[in-house]
N, C-alpha and C. Protein backbone atom coordinates (compact mmCIF):
# COMPACT_ATOMS: atom_id res chain seq x y z
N UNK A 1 0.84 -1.17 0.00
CA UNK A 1 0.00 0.00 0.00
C UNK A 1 0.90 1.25 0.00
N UNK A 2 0.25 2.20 -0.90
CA UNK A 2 1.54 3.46 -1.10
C UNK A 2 0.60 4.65 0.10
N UNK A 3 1.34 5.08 0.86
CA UNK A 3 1.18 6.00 1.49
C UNK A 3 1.20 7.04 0.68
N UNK A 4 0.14 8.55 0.83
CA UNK A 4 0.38 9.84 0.07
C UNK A 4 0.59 10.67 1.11
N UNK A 5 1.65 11.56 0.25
CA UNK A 5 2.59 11.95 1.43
C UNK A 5 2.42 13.41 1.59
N UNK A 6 1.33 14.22 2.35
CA UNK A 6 0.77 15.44 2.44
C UNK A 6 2.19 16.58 2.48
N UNK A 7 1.31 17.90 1.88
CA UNK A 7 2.30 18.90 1.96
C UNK A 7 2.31 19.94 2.64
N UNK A 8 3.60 20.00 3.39
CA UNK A 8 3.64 20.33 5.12
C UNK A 8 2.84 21.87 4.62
N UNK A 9 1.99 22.47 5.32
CA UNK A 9 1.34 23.86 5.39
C UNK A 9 2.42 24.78 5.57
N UNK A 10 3.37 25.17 5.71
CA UNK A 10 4.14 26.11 5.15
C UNK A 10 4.49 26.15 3.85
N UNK A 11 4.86 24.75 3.11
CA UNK A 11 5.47 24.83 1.60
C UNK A 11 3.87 25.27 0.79
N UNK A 12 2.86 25.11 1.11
CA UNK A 12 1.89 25.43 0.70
C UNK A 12 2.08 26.90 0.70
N UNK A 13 2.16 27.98 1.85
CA UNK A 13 1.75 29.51 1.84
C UNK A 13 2.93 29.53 1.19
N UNK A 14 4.02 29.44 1.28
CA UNK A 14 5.29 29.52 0.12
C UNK A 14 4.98 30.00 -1.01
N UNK A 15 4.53 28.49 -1.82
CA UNK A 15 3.82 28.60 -2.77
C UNK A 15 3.29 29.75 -3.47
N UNK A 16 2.34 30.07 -2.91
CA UNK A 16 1.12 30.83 -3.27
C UNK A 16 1.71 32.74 -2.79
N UNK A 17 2.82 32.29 -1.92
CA UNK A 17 3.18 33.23 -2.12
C UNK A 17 4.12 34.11 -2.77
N UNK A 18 4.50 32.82 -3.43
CA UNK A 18 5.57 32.77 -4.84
C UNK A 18 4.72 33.14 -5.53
N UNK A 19 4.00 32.75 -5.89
CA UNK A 19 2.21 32.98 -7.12
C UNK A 19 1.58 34.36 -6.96
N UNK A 20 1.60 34.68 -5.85
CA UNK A 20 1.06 36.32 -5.70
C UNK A 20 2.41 37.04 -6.39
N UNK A 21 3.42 37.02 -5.83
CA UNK A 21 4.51 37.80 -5.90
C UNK A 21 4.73 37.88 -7.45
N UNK A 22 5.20 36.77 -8.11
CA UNK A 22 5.82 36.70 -8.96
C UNK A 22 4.69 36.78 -10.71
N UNK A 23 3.72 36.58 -10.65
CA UNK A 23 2.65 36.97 -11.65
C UNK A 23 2.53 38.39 -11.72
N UNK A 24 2.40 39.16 -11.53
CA UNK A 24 2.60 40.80 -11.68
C UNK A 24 3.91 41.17 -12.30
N UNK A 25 4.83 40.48 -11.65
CA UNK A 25 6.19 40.84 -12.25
C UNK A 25 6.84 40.05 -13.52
N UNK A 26 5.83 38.96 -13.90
CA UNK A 26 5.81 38.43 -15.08
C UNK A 26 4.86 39.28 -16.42
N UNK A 27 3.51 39.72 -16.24
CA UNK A 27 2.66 40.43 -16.33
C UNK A 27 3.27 41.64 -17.32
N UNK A 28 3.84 42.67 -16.06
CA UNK A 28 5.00 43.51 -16.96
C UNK A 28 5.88 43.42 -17.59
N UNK A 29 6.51 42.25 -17.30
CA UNK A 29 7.99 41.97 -18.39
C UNK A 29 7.18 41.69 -19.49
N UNK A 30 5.93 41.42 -19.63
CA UNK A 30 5.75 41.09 -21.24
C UNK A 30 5.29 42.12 -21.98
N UNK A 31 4.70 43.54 -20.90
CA UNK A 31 3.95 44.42 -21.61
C UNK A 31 5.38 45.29 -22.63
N UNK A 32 4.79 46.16 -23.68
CA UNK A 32 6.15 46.49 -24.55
C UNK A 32 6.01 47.93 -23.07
N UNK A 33 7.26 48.54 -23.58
CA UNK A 33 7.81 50.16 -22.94
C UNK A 33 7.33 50.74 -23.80
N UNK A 34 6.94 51.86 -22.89
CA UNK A 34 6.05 53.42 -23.86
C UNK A 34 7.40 53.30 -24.80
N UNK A 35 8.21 53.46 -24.81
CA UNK A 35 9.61 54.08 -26.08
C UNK A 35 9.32 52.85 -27.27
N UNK A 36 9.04 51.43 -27.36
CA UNK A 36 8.60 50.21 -28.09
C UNK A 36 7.12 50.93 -29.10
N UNK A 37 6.12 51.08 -27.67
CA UNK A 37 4.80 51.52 -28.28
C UNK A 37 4.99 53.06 -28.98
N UNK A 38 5.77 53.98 -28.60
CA UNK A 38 5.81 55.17 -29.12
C UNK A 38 6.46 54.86 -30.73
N UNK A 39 7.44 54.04 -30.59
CA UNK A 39 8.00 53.74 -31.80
C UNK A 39 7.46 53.19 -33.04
N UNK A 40 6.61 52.01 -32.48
CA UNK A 40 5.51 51.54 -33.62
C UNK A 40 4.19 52.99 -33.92
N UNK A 41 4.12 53.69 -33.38
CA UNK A 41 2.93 54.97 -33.76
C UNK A 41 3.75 55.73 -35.05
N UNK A 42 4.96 55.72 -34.73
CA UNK A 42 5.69 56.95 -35.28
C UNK A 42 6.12 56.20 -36.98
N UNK A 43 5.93 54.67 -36.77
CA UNK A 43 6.13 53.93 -38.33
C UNK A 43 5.22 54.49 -38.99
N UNK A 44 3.32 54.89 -38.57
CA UNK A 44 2.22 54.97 -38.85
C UNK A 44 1.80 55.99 -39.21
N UNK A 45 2.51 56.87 -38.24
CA UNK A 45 1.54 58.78 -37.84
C UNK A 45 2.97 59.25 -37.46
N UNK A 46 2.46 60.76 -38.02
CA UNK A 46 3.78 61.85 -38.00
C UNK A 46 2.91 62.65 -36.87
N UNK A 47 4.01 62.87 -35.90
CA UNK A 47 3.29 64.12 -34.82
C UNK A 47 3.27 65.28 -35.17
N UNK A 48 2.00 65.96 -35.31
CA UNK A 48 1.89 67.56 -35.66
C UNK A 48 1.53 68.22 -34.77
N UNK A 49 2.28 69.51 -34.45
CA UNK A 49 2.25 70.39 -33.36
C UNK A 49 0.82 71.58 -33.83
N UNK A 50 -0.13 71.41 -33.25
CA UNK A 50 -0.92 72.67 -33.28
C UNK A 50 -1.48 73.42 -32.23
N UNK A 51 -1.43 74.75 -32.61
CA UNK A 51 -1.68 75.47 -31.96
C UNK A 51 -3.52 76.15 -32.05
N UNK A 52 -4.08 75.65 -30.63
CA UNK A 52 -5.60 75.81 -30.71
C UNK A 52 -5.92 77.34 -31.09
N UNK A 53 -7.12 77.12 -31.46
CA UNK A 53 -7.80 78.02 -31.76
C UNK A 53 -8.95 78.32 -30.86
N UNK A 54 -9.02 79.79 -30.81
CA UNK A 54 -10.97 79.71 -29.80
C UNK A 54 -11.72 78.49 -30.80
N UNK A 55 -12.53 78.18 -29.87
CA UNK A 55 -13.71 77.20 -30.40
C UNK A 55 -13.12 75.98 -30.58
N UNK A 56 -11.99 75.56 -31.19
CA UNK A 56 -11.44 74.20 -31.33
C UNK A 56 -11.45 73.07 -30.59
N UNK A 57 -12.03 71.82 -30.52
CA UNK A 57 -11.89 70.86 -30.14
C UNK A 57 -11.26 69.51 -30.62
N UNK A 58 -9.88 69.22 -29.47
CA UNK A 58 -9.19 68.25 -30.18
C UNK A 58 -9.58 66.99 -30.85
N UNK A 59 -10.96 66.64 -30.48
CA UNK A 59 -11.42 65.41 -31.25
C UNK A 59 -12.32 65.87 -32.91
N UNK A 60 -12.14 67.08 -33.11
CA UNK A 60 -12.60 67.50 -34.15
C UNK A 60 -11.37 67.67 -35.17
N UNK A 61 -10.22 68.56 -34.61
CA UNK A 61 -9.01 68.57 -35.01
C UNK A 61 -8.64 66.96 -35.26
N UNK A 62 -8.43 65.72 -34.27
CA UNK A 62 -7.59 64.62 -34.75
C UNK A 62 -8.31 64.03 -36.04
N UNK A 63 -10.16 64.48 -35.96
CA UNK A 63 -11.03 63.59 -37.13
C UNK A 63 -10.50 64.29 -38.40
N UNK A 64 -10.09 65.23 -38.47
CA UNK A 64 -9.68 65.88 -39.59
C UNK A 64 -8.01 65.71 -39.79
N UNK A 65 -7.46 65.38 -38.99
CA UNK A 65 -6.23 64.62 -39.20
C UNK A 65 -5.68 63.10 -39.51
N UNK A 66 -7.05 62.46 -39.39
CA UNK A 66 -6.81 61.05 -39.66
C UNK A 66 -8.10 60.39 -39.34
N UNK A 67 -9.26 60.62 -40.82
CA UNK A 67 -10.38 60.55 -40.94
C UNK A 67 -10.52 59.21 -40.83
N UNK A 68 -9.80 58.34 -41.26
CA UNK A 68 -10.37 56.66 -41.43
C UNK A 68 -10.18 55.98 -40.04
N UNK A 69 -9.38 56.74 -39.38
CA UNK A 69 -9.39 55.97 -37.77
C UNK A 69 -9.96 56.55 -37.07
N UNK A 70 -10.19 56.15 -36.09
CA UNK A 70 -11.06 56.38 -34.44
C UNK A 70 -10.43 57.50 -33.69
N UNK A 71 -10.92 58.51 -33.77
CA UNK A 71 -10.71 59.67 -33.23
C UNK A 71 -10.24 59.40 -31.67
N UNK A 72 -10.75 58.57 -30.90
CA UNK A 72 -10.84 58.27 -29.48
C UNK A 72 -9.54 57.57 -29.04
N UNK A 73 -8.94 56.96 -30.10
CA UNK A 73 -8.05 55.82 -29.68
C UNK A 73 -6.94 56.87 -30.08
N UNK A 74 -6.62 57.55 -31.57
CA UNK A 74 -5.64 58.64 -31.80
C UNK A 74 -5.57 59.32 -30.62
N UNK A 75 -6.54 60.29 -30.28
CA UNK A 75 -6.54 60.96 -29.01
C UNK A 75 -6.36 60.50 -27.62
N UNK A 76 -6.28 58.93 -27.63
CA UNK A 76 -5.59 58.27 -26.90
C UNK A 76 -4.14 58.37 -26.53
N UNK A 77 -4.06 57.60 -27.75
CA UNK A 77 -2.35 57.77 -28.25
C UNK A 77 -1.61 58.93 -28.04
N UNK A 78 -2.46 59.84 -28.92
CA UNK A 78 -1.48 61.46 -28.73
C UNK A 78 -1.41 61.65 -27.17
N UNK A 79 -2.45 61.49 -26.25
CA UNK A 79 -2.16 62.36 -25.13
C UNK A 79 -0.88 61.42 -24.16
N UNK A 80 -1.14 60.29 -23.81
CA UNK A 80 -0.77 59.19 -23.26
C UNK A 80 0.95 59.47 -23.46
N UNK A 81 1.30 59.36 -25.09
CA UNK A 81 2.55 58.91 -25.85
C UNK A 81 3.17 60.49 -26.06
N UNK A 82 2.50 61.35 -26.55
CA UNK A 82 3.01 62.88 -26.36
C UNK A 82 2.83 64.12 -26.37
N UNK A 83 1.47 63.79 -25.41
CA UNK A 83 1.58 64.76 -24.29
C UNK A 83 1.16 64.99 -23.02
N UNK A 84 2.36 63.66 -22.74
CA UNK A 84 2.18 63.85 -20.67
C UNK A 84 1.07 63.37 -20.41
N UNK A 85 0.00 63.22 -21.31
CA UNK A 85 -0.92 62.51 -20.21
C UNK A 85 -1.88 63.79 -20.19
N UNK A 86 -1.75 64.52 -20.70
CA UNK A 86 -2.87 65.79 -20.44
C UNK A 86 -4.36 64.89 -21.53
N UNK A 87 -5.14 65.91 -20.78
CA UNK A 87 -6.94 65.27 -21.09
C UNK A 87 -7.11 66.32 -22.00
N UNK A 88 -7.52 65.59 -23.11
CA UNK A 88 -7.74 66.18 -24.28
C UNK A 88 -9.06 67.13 -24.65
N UNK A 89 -9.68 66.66 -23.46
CA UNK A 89 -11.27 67.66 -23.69
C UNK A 89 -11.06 68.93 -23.23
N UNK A 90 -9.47 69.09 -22.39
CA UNK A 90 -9.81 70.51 -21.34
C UNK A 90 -8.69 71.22 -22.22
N UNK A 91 -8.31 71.50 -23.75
CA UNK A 91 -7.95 72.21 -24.05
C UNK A 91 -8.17 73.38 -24.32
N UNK A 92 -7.29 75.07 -24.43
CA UNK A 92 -7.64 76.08 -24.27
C UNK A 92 -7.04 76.75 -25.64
N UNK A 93 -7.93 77.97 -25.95
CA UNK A 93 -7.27 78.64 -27.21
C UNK A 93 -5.64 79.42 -26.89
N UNK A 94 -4.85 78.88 -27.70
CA UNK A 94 -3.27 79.45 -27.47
C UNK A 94 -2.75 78.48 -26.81
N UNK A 95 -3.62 77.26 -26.77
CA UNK A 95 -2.36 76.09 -25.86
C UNK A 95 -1.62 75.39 -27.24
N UNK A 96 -0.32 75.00 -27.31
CA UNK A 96 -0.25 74.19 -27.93
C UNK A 96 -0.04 72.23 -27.49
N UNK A 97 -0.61 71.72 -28.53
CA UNK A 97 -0.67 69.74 -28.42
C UNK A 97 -0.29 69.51 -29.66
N UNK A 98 0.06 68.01 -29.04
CA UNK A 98 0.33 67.31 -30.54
C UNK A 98 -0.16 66.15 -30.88
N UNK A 99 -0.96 66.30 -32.05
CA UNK A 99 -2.05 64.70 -32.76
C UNK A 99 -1.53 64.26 -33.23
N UNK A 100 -1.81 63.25 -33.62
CA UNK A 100 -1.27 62.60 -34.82
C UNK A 100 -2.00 62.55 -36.40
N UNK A 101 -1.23 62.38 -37.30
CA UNK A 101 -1.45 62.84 -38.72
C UNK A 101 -1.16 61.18 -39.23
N UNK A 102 -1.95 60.73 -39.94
CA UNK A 102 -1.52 59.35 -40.88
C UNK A 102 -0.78 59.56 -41.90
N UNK A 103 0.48 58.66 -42.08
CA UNK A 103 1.30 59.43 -42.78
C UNK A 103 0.82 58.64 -43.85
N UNK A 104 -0.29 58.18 -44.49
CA UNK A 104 -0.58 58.06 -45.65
C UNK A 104 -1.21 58.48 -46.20
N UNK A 105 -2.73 59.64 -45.33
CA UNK A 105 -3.17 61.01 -45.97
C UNK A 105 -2.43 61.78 -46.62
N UNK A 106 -2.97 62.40 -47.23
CA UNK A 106 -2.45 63.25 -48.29
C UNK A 106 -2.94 65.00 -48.05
């Protein structure tokens, strides 16, 4: 008769606490670096610097900069990748940002 041979309750929280720890830090090693993701945008879209106007809204500006894509996800990109992270709805006349342009418009 084979005896089964239980596992002592410490190598258990070990475990699991190898499993908490170490999944997060696997997680990120696979995500790319903003400089990876910035780099694949810049194969795609040229960054254009503009300077607002009264009345202007940047999701009106990016639709007219790159009509066949999703205004939401560009304006994603632009703010996220370059510029800091600023919110694209609270722009002011005389600020300048930068969208992105498809570099296969014309």
């Amino acid at each position: 008769m084979v005896k089964k041979r239980k596992l002592r309750p410490w190598v258990k929280i070990v475990g699991i606490l190898l499993f908490l720890i170490l999944t997060p830090m696997i997680g990120k090693a696979l995500e790319p670096n903003d400089e990876e993701v910035r780099s694949s945008i810049l194969e795609k879209f040229e960054v254009v610097e503009i300077e607002v106007k009264e009345g202007q809204r940047a999701f009106n500006i990016q639709q007219d900069l790159t009509p066949n894509k999703n205004a939401l996800d560009m304006l994603y990109m632009a703010s996220h990748y370059f510029n800091n992270g600023k919110e694209m709805g609270e722009i002011v006349a005389g600020e300048t940002i930068y969208l992105l342009k498809d570099k296969d418009e014309k």
